[in-house]
N, C-alpha and C. Protein backbone atom coordinates (compact mmCIF):
# COMPACT_ATOMS: atom_id res chain seq x y z
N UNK A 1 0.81 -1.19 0.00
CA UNK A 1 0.00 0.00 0.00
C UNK A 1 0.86 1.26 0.00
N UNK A 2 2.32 1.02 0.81
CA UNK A 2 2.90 2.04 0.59
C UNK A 2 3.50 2.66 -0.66
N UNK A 3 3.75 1.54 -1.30
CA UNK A 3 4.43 1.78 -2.60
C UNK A 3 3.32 2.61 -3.74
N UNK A 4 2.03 2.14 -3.55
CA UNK A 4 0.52 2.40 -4.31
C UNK A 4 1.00 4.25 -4.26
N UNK A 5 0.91 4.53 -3.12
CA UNK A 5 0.82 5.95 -2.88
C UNK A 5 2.13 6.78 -2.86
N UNK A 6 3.44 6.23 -2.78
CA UNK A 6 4.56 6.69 -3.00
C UNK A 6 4.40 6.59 -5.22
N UNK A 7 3.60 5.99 -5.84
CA UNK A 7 3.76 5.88 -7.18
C UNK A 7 2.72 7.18 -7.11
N UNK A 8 1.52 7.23 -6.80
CA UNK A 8 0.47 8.32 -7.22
C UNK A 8 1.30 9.65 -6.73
N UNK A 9 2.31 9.82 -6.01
CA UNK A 9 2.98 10.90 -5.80
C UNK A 9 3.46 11.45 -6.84
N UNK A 10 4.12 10.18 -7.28
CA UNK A 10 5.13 10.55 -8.59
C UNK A 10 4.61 10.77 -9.98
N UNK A 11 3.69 10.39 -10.15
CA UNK A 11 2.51 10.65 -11.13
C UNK A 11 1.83 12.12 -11.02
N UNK A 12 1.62 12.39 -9.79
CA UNK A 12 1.00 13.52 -9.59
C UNK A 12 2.07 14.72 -9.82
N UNK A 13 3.25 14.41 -9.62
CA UNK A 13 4.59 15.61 -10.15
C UNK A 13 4.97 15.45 -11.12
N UNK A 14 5.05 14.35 -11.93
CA UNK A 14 5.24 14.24 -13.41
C UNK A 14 4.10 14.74 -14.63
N UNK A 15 2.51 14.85 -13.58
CA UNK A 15 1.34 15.35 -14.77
C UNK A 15 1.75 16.96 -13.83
N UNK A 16 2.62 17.45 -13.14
CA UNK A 16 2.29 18.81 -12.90
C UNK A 16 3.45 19.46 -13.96
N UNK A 17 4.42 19.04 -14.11
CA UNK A 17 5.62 18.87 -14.82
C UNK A 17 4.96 19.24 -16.09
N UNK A 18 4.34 18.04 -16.39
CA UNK A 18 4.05 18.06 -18.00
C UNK A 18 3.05 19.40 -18.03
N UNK A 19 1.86 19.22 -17.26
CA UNK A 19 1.17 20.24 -17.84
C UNK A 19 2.04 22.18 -17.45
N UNK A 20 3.01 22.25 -16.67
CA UNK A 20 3.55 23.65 -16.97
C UNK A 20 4.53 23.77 -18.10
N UNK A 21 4.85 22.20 -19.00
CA UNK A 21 5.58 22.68 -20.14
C UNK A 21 4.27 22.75 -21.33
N UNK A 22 3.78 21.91 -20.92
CA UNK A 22 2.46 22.28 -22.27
C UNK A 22 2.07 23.38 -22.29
N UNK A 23 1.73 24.30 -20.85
CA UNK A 23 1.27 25.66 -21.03
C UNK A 23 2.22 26.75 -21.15
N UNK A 24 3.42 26.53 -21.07
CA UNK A 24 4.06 27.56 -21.51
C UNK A 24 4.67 27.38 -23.25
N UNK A 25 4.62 26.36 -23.90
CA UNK A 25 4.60 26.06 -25.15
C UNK A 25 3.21 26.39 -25.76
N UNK A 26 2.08 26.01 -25.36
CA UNK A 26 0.93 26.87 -25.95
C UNK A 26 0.65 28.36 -25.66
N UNK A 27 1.39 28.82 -24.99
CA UNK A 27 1.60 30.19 -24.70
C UNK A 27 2.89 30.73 -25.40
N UNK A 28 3.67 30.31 -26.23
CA UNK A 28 5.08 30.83 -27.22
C UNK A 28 4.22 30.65 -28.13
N UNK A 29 3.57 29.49 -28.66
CA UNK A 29 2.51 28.88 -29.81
C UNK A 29 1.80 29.95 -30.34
N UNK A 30 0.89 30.62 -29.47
CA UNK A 30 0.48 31.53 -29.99
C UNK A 30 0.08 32.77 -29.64
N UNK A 31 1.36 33.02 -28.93
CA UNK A 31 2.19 34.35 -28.98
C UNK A 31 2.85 34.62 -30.19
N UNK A 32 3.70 33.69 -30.98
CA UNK A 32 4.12 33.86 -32.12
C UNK A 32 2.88 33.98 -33.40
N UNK A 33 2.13 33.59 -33.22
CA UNK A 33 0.91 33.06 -34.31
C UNK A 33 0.26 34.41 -34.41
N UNK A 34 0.01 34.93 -33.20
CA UNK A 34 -0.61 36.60 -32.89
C UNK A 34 0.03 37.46 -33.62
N UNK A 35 1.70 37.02 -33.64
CA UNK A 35 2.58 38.24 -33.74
C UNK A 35 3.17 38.12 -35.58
N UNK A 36 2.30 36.93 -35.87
CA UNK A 36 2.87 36.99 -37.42
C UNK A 36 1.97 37.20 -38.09
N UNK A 37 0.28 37.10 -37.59
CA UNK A 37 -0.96 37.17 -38.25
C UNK A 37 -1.09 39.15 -38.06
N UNK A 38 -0.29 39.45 -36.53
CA UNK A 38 -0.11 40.88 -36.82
C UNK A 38 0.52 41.86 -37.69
N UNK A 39 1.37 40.82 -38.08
CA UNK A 39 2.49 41.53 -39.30
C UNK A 39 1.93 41.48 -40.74
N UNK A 40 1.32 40.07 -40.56
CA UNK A 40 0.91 40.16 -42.27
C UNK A 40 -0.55 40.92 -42.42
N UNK A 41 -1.14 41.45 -41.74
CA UNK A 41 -1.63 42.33 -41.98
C UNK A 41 -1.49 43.87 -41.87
N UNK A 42 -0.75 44.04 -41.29
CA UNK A 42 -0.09 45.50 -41.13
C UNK A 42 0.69 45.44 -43.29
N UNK A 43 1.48 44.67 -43.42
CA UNK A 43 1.83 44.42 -44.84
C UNK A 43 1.70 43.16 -45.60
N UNK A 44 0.87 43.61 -46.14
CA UNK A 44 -0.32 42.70 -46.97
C UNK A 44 0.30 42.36 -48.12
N UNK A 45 1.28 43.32 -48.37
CA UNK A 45 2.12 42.95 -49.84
C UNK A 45 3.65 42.42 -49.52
N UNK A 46 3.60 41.97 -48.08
CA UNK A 46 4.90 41.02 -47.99
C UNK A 46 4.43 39.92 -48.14
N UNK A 47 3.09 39.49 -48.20
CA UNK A 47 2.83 37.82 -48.35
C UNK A 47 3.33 36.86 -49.37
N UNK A 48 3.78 35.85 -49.15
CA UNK A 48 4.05 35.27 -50.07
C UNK A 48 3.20 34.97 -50.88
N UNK A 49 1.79 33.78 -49.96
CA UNK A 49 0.90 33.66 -51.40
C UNK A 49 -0.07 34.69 -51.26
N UNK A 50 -0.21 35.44 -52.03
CA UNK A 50 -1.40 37.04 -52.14
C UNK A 50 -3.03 36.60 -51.94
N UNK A 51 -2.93 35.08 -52.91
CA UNK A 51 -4.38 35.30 -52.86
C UNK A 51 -5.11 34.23 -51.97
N UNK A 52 -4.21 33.61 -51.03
CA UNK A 52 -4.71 32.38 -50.17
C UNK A 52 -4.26 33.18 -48.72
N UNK A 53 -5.71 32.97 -47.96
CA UNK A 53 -5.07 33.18 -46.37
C UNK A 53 -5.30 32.28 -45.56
N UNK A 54 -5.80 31.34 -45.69
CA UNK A 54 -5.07 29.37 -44.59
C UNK A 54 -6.45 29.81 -43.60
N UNK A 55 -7.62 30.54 -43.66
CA UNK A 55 -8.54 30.56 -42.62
C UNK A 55 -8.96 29.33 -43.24
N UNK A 56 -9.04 28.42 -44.19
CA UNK A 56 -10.26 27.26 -44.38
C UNK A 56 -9.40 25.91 -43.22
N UNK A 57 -8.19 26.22 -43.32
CA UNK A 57 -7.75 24.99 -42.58
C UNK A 57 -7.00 25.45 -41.10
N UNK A 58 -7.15 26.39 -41.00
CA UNK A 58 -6.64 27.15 -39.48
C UNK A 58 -7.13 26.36 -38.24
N UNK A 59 -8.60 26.00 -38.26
CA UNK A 59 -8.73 25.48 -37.11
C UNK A 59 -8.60 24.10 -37.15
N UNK A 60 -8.18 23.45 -37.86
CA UNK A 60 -7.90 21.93 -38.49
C UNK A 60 -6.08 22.06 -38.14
N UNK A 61 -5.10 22.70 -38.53
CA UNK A 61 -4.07 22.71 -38.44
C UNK A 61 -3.63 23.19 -36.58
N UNK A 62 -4.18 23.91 -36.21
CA UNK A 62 -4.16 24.69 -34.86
C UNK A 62 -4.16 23.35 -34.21
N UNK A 63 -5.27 22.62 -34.00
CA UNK A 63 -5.82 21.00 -33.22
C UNK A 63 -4.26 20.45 -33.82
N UNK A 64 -3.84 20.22 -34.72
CA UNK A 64 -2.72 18.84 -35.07
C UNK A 64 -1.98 19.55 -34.76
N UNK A 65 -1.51 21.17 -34.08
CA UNK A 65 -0.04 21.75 -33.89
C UNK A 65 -0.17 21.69 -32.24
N UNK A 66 -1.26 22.05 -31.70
CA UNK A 66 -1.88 21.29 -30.38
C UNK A 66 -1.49 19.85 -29.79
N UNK A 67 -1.92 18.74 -30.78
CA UNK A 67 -1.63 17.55 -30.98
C UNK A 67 0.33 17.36 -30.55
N UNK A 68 0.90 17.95 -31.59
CA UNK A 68 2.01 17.67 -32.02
C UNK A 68 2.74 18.44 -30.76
N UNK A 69 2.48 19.11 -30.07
CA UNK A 69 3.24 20.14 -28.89
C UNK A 69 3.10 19.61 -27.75
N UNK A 70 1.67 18.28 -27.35
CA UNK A 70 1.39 17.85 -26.03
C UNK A 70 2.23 16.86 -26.55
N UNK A 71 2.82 16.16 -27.46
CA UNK A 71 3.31 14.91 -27.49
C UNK A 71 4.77 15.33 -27.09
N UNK A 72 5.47 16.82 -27.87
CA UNK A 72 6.47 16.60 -27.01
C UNK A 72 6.82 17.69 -26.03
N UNK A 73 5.98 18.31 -25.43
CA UNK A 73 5.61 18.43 -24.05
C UNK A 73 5.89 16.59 -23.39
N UNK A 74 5.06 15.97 -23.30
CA UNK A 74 5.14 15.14 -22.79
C UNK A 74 6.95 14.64 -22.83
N UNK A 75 7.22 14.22 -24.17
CA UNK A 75 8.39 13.77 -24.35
C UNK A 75 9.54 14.26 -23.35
N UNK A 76 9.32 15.81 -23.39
CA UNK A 76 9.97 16.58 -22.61
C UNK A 76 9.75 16.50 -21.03
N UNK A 77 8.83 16.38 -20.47
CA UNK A 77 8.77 16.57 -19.20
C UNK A 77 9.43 14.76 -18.67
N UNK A 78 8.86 14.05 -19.78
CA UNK A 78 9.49 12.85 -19.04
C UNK A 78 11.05 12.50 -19.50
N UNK A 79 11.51 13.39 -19.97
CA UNK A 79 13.06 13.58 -19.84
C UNK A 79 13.94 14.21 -18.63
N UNK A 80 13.16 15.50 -18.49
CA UNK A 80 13.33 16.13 -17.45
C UNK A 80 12.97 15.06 -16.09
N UNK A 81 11.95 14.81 -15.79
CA UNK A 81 11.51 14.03 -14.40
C UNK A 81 12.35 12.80 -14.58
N UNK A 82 12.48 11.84 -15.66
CA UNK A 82 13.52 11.11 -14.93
C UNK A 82 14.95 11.53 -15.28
N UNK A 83 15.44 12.80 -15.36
CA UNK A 83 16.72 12.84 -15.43
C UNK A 83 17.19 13.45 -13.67
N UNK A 84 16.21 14.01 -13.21
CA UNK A 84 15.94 14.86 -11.77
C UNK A 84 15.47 13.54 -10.93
C-alpha cells in the first residue's frame, strides 16, 4: 500500500511537470501566431501567397499543432523528471 501511494505521488509531479511545459509552449505557440498574423496584416504585400489566407484549414491545423506540442511536451517533461 505504501508503494501504491509513493507511485500516485510521482505521477501527480510528473502530470504537474508536464502540464507547466504544455502551457508555456501553448503560450510561445500563440504568442508567435498573434505576432505573425499581426504583421501580415499591417503588410499585406509582404505575403508570399497574395491570394490564399489558410482561414479554411486554421482550425484543423491549430488542433494537429496542439496535438504535435502535447506529445512533445510530454516527451519533454518525461526527460526532465527522470533525469531529476
Amino acid at each position: 500500500m505504501i508503494f501504491a501511494a509513493a507511485g500516485l505521488g510521482l505521477l501527480v509531479q510528473y502530470a504537474i511537470l508536464f502540464a507547466a511545459i504544455y502551457a508555456v509552449t501553448l503560450v510561445v505557440y500563440f504568442a508567435t501566431s498573434l505576432a505573425l498574423t499581426w504583421l501580415n496584416r499591417r503588410h499585406p504585400e509582404r505575403r508570399i501567397q497574395m491570394t490564399r489566407d489558410g482561414s479554411k484549414r486554421m482550425r484543423r491545423e491549430i488542433r494537429a499543432s496542439m496535438k504535435a506540442l502535447a506529445v512533445s511536451s510530454a516527451l519533454l517533461s518525461a526527460g526532465l523528471f527522470g533525469s531529476a
